[in-house]
Protein backbone atom coordinates (compact mmCIF):
# COMPACT_ATOMS: atom_id res chain seq x y z
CA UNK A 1 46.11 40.14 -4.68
CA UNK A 2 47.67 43.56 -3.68
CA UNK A 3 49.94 44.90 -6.90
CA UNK A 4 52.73 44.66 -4.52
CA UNK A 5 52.29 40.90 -4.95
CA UNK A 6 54.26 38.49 -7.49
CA UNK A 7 52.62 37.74 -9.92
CA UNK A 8 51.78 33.78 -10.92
CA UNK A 9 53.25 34.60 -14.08
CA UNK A 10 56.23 36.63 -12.59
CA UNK A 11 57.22 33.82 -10.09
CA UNK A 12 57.14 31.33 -13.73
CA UNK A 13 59.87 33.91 -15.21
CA UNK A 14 61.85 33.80 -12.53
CA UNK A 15 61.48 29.99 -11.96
CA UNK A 16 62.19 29.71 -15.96
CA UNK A 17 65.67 31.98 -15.48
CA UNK A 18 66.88 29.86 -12.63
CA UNK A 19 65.92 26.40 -13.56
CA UNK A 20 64.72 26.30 -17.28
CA UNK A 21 67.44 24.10 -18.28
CA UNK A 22 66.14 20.92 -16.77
CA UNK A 23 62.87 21.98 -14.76
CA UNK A 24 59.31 23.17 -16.26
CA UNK A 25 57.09 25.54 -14.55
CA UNK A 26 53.18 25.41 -14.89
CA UNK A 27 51.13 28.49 -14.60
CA UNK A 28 47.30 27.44 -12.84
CA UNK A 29 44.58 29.70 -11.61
CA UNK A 30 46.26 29.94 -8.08
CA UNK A 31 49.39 28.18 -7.86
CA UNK A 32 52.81 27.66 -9.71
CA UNK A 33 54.28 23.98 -10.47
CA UNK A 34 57.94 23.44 -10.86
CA UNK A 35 57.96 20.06 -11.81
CA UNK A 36 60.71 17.48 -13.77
CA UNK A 37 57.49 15.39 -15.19
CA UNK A 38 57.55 12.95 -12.98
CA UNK A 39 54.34 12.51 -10.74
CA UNK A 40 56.44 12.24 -7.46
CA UNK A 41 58.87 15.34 -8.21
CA UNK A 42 57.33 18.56 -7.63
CA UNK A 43 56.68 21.72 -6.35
CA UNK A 44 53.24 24.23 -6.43
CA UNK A 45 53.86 27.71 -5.07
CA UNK A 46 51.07 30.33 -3.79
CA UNK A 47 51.15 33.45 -3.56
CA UNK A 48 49.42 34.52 0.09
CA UNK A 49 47.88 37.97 1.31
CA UNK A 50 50.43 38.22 4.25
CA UNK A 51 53.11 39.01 1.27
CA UNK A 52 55.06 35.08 1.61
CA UNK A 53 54.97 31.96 -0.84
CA UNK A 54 53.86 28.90 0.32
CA UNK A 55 55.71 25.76 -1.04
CA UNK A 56 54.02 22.52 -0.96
CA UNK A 57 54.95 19.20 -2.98
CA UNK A 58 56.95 16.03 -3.21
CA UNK A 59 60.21 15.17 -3.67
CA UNK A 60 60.71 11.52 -4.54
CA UNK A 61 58.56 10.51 -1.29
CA UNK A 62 60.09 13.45 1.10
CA UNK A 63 56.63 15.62 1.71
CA UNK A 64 57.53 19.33 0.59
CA UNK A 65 55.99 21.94 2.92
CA UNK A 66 58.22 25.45 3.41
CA UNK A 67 57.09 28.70 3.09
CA UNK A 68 59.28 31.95 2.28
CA UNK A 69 58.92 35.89 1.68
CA UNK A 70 57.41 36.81 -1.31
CA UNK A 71 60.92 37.47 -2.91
CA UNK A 72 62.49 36.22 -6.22
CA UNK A 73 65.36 35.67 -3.58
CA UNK A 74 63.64 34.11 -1.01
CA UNK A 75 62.02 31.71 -3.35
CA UNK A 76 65.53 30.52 -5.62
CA UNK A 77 67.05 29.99 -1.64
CA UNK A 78 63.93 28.18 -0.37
CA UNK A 79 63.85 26.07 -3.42
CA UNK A 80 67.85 25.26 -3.32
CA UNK A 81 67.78 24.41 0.16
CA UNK A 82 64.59 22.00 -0.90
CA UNK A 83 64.98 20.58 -4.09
């Protein structure tokens, strides 16, 4: 990844700030979970060359497929308008 990239553990910060109070986040090799525990709430989030996030996952049966700039904006306003 380019350094002008988000980190995976940068995006888990800022997903900790925003939603730490009822919300965990899950660092992996390539991808981010924001999860409540439950198998059928949650969201991974990549980081991609082209300097976006995609957001793929599963909200109570809804299918969870958005994608966003590579912001700490763009992702807390993709994520409100999706979870």
């Amino acid at each position: 990844m380019p350094e002008s990239l988000p980190t995976l553990d940068t995006i888990a910060e800022w997903l900790n700030e925003e939603y730490n109070a009822y919300l965990s986040t899950y660092v992996y090799d390539d991808h981010v979970r924001l999860t409540n525990g439950s198998a059928a709430y949650y969201v991974n989030i990549s980081v991609n060359d082209d300097n976006s996030f995609t957001l793929n996952g599963e909200r109570y049966g809804d299918e969870i497929t958005k994608s966003c700039d590579a912001t700490r904006e763009a992702l807390i306003t993709t994520l409100a308008q999706t979870i």
